[in-house]
PDB file of N, CA and C in Angstrom:
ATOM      1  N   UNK A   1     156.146 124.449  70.117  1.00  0.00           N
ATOM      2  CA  UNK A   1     157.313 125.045  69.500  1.00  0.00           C
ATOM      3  C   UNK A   1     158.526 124.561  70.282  1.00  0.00           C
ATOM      4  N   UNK A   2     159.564 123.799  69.877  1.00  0.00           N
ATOM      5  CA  UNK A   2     160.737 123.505  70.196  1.00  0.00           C
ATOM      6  C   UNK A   2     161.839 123.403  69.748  1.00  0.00           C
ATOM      7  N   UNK A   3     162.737 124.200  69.926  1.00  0.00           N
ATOM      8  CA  UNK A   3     164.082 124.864  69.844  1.00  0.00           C
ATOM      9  C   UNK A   3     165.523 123.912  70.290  1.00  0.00           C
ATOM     10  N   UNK A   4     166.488 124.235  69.564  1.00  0.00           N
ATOM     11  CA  UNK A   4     167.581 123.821  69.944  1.00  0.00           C
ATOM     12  C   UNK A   4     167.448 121.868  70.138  1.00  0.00           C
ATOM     13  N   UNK A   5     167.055 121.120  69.495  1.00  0.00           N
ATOM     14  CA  UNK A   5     166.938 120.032  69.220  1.00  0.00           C
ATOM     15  C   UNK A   5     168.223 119.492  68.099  1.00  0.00           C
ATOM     16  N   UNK A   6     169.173 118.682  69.498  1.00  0.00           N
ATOM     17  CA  UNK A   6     170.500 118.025  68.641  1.00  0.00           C
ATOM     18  C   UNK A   6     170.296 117.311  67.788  1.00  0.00           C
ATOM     19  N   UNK A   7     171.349 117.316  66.849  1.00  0.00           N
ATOM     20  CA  UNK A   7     170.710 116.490  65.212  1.00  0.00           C
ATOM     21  C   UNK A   7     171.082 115.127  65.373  1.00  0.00           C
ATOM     22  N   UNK A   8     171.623 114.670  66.494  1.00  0.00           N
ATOM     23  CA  UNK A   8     171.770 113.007  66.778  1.00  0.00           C
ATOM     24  C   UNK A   8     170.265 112.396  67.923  1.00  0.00           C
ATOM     25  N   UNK A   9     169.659 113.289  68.039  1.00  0.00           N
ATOM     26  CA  UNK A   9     168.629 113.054  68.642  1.00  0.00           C
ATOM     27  C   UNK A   9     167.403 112.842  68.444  1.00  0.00           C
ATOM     28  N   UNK A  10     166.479 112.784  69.693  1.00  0.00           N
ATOM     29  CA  UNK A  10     164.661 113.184  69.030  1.00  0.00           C
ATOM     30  C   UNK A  10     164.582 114.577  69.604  1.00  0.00           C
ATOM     31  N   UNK A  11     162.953 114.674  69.721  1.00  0.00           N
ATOM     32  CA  UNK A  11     162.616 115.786  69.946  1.00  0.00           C
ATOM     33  C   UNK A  11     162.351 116.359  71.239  1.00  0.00           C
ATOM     34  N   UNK A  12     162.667 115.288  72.053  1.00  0.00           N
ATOM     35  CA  UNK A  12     162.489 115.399  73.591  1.00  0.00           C
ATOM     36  C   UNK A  12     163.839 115.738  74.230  1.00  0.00           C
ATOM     37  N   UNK A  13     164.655 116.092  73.701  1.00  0.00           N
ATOM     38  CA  UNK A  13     165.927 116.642  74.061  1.00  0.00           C
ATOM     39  C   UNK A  13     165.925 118.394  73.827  1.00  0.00           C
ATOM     40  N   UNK A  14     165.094 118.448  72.859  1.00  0.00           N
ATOM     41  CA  UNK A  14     164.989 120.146  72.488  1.00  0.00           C
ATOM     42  C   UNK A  14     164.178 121.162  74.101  1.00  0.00           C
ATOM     43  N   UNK A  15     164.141 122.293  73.844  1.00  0.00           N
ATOM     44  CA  UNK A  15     163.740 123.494  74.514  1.00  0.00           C
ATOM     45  C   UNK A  15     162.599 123.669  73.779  1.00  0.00           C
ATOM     46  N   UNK A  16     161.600 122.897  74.741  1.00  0.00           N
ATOM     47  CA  UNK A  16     160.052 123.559  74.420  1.00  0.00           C
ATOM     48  C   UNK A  16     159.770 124.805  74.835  1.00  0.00           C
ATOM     49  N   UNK A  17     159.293 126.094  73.874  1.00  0.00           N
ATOM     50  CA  UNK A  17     159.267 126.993  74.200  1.00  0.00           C
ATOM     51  C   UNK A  17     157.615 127.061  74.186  1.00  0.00           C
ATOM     52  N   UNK A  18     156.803 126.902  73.448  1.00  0.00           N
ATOM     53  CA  UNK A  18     155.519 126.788  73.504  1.00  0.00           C
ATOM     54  C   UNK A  18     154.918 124.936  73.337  1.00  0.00           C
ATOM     55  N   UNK A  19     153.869 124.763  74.693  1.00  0.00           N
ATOM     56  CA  UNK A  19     153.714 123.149  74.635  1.00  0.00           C
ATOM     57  C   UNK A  19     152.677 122.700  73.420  1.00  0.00           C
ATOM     58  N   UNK A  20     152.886 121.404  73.103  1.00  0.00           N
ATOM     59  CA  UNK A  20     152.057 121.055  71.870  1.00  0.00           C
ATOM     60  C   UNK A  20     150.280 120.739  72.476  1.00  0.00           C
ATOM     61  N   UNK A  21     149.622 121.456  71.834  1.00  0.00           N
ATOM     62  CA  UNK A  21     147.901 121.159  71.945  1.00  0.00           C
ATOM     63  C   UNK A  21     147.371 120.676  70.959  1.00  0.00           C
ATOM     64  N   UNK A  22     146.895 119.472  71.024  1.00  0.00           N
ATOM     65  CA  UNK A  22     146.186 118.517  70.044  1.00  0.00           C
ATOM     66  C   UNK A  22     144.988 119.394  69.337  1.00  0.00           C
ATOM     67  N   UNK A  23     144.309 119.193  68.372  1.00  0.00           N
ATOM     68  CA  UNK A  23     143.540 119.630  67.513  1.00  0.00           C
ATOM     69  C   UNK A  23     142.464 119.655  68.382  1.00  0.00           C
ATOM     70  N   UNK A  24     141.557 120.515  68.474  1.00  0.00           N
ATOM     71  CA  UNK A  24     140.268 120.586  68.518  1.00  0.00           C
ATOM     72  C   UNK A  24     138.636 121.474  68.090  1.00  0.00           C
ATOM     73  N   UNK A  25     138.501 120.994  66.611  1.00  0.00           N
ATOM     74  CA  UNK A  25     137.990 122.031  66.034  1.00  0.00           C
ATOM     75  C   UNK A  25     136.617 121.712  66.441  1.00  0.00           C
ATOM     76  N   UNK A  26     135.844 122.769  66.698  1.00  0.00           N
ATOM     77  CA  UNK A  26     134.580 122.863  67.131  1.00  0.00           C
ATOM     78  C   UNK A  26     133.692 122.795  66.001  1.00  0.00           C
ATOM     79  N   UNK A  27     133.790 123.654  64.725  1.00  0.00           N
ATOM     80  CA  UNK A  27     133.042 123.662  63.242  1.00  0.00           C
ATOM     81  C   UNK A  27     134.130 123.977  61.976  1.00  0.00           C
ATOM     82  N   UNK A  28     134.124 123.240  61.539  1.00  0.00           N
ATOM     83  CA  UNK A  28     134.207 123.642  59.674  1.00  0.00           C
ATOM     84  C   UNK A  28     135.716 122.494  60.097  1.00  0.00           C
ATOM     85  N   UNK A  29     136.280 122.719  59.063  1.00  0.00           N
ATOM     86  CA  UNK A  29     138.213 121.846  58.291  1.00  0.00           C
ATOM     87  C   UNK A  29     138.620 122.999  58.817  1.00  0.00           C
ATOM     88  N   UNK A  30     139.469 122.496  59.910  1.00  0.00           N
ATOM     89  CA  UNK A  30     140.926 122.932  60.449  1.00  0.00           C
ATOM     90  C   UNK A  30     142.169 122.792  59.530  1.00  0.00           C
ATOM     91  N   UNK A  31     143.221 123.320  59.119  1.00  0.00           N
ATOM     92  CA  UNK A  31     144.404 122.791  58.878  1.00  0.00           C
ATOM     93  C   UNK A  31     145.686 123.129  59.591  1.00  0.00           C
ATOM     94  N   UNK A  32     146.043 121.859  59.513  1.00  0.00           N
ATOM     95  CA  UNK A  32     147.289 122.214  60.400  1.00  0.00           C
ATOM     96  C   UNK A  32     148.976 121.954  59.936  1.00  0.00           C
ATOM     97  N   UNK A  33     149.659 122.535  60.021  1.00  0.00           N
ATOM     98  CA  UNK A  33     150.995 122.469  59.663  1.00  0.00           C
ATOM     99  C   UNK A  33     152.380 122.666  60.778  1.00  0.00           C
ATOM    100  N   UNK A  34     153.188 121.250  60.239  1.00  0.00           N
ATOM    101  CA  UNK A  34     153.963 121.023  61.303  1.00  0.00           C
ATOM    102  C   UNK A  34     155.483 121.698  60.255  1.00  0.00           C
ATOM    103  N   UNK A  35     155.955 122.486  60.708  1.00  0.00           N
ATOM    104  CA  UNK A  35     157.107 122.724  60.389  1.00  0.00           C
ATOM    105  C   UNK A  35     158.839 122.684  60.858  1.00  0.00           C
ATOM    106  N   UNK A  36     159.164 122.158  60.160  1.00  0.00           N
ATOM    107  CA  UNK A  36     161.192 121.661  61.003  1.00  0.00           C
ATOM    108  C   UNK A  36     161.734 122.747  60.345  1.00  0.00           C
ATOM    109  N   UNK A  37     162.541 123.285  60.448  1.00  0.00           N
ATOM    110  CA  UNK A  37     163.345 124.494  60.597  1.00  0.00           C
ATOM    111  C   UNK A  37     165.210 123.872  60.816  1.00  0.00           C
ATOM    112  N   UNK A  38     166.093 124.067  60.151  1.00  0.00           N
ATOM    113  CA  UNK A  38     167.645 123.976  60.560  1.00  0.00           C
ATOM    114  C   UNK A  38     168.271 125.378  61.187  1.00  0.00           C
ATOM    115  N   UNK A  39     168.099 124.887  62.580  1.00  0.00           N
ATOM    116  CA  UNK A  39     168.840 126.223  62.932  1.00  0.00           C
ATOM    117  C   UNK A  39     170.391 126.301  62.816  1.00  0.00           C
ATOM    118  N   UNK A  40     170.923 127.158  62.779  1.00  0.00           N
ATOM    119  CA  UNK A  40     172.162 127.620  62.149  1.00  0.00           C
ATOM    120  C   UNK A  40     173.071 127.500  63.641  1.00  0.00           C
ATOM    121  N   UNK A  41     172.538 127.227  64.855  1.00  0.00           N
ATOM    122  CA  UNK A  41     173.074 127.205  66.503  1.00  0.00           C
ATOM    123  C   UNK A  41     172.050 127.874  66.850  1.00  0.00           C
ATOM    124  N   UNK A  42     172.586 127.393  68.300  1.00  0.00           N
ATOM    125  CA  UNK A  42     171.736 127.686  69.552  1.00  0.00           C
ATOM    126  C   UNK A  42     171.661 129.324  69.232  1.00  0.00           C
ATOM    127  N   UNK A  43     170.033 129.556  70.015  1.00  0.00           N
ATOM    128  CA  UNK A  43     169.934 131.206  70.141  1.00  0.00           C
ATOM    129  C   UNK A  43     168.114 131.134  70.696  1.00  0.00           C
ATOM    130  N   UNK A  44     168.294 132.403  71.427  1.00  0.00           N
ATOM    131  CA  UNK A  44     167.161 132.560  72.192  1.00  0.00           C
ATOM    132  C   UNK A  44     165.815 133.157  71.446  1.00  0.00           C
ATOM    133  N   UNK A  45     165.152 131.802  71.705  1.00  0.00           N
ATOM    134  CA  UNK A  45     163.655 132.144  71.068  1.00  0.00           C
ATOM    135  C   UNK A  45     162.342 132.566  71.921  1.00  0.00           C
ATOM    136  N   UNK A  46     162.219 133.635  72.059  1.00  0.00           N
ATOM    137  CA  UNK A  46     161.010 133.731  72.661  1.00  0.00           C
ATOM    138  C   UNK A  46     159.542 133.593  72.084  1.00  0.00           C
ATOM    139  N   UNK A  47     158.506 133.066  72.660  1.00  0.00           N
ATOM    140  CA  UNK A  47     157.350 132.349  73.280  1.00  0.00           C
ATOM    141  C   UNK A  47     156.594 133.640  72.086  1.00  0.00           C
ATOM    142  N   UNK A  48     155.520 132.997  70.762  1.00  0.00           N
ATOM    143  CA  UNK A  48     155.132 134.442  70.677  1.00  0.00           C
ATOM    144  C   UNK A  48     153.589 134.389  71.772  1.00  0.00           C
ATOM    145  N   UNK A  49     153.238 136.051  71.439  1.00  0.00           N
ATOM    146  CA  UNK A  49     152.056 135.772  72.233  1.00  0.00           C
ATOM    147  C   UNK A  49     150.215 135.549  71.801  1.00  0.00           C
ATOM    148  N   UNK A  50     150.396 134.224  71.111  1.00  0.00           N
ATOM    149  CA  UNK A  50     149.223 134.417  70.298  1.00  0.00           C
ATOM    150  C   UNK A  50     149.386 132.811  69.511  1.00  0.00           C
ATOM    151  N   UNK A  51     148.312 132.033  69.890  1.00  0.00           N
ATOM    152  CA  UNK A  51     148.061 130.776  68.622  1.00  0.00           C
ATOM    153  C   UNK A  51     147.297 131.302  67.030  1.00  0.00           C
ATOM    154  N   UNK A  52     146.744 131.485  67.181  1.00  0.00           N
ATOM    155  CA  UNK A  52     145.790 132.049  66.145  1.00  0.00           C
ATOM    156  C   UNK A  52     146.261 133.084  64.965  1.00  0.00           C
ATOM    157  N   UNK A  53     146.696 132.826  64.134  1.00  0.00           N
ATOM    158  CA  UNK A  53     147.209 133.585  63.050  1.00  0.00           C
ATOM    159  C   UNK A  53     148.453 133.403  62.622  1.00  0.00           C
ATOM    160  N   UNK A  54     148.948 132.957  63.599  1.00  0.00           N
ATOM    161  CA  UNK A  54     150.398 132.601  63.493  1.00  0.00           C
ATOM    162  C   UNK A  54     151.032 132.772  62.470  1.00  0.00           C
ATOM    163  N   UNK A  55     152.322 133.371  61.815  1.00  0.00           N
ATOM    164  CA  UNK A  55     152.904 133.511  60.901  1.00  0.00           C
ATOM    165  C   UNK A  55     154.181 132.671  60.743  1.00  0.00           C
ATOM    166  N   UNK A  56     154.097 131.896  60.246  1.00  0.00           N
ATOM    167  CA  UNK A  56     155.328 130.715  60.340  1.00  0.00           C
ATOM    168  C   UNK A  56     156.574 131.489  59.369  1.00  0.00           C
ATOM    169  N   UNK A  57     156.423 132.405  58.129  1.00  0.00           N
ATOM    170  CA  UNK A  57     157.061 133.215  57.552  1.00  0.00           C
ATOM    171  C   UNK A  57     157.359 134.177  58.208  1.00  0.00           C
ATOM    172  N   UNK A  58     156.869 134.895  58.657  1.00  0.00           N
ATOM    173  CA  UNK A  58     157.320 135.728  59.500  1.00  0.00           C
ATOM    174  C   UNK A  58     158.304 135.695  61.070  1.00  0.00           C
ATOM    175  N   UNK A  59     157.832 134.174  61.558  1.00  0.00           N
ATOM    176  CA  UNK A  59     158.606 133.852  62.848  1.00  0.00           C
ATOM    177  C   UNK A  59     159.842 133.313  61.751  1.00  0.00           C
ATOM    178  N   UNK A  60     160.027 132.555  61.068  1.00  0.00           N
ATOM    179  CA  UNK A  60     161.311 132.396  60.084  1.00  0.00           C
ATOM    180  C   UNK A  60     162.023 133.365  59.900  1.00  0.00           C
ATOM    181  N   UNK A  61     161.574 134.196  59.190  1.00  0.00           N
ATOM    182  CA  UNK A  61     162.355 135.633  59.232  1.00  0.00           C
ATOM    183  C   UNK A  61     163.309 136.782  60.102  1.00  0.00           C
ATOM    184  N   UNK A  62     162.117 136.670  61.372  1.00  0.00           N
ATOM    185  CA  UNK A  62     162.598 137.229  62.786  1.00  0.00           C
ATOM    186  C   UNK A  62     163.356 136.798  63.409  1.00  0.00           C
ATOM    187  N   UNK A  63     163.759 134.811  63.648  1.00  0.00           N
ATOM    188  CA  UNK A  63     165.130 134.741  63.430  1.00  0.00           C
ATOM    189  C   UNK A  63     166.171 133.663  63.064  1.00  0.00           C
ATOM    190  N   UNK A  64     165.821 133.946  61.623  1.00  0.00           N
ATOM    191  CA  UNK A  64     166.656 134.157  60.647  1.00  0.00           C
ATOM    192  C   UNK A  64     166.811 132.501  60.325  1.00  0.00           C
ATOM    193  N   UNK A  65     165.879 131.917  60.064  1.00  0.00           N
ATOM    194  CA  UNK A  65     165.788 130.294  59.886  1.00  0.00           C
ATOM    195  C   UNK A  65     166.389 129.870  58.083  1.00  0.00           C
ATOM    196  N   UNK A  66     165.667 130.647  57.336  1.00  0.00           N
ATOM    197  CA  UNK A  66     166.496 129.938  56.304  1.00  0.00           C
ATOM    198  C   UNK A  66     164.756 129.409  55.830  1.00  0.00           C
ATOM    199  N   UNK A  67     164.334 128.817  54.334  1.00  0.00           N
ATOM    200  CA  UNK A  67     163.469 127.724  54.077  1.00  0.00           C
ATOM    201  C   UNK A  67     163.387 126.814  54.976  1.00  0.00           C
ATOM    202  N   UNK A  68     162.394 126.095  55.087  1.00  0.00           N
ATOM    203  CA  UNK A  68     162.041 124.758  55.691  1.00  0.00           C
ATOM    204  C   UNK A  68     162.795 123.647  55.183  1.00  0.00           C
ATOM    205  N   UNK A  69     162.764 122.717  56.073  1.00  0.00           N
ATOM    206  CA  UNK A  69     163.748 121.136  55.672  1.00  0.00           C
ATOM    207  C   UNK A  69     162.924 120.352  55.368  1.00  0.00           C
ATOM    208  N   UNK A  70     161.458 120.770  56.599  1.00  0.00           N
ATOM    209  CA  UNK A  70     160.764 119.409  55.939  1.00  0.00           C
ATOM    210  C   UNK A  70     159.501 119.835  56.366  1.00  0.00           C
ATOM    211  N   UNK A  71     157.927 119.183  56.209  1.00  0.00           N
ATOM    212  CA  UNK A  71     156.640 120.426  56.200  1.00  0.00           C
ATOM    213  C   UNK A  71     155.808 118.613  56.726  1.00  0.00           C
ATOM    214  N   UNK A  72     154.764 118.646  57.791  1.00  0.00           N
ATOM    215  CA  UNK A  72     153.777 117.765  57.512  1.00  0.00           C
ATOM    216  C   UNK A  72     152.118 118.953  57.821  1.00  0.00           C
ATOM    217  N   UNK A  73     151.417 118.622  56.585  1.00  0.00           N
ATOM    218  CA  UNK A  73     150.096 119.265  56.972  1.00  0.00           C
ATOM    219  C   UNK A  73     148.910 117.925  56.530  1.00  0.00           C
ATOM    220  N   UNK A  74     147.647 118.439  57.808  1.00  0.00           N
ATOM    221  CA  UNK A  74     146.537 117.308  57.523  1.00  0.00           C
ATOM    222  C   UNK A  74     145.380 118.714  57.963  1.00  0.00           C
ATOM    223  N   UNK A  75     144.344 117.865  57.839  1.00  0.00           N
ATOM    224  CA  UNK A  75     143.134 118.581  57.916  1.00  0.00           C
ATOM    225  C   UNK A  75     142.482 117.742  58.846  1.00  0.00           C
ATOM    226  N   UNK A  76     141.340 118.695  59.776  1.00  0.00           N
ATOM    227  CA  UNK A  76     140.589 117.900  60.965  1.00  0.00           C
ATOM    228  C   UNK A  76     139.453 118.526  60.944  1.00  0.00           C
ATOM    229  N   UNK A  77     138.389 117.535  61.479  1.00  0.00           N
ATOM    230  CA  UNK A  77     137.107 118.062  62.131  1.00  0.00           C
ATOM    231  C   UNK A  77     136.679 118.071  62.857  1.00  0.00           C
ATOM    232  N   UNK A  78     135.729 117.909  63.473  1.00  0.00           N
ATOM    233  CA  UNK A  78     134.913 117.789  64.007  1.00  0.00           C
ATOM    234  C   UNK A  78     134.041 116.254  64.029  1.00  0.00           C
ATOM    235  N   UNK A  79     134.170 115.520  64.978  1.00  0.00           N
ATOM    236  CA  UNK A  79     133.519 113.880  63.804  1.00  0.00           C
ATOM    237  C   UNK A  79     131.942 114.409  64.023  1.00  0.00           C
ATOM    238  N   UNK A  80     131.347 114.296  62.882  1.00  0.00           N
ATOM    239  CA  UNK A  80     129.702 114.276  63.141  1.00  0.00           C
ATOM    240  C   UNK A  80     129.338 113.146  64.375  1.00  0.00           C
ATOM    241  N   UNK A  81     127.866 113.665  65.014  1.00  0.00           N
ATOM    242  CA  UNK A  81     127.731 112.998  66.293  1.00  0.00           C
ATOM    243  C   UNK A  81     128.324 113.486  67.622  1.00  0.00           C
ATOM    244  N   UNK A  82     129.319 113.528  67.630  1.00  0.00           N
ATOM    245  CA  UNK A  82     129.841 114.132  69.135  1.00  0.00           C
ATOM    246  C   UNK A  82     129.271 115.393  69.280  1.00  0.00           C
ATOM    247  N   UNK A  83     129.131 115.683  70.539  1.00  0.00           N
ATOM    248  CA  UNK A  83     128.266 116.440  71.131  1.00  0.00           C
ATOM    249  C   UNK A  83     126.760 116.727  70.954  1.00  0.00           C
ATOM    250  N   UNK A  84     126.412 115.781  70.125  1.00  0.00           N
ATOM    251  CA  UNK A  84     125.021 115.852  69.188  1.00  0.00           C
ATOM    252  C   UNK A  84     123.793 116.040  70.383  1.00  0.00           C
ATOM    253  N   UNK A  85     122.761 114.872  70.221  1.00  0.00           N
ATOM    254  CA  UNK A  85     121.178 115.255  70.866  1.00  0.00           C
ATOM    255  C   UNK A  85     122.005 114.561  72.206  1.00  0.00           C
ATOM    256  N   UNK A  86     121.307 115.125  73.303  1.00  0.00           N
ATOM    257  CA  UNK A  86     121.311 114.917  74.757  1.00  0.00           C
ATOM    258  C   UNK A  86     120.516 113.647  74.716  1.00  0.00           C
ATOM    259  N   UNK A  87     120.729 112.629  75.918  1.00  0.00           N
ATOM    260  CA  UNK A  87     120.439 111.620  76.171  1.00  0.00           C
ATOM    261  C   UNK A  87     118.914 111.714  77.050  1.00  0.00           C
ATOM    262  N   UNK A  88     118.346 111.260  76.780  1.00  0.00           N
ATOM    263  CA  UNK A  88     116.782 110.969  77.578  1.00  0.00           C
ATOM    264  C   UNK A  88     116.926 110.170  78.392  1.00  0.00           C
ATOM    265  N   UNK A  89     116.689 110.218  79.992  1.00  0.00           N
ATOM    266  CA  UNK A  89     116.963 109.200  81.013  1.00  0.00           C
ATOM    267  C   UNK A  89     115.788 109.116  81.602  1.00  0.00           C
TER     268      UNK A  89
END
């Protein structure tokens, strides 16, 4: 999650408030969704406390984002094989 990112810039100029963790699904299709947000100015976002359930409507709401500008979602697995049968030595 990163905040306050100037619009002549990238994203490494913004206030990471929560750090990014790559996918790692153990069983079944993950999906994941990246969302950009126009904030209206700077303002203090706090950290929520929880990955899992996450409400991207609801953190919009709380403060006060407006619709989305722009959305990327993909789906992940698990690749068959990894972690599979143990090796015989």
């Amino acid at each position: 999650l990163v905040t306050d990112i100037p619009a002549t810039t990238g994203a490494s100029f913004g206030q990471e408030i929560v750090n990014y963790e790559s996918p790692s699904p153990t069983m079944g299709i993950h999906r994941f969704v990246f969302v950009l947000f126009r904030q209206l100015g700077r303002q203090t976002v706090y950290a929520p406390g929880w990955r899992q359930n996450f409400s991207t409507r609801d953190f919009a709401e709380l403060y006060n984002l407006g619709p989305p500008v722009a959305a990327v979602y993909f789906n992940c697995q698990r690749e068959s094989g990894s972690g599979g049968r143990p090796v015989r030595r």
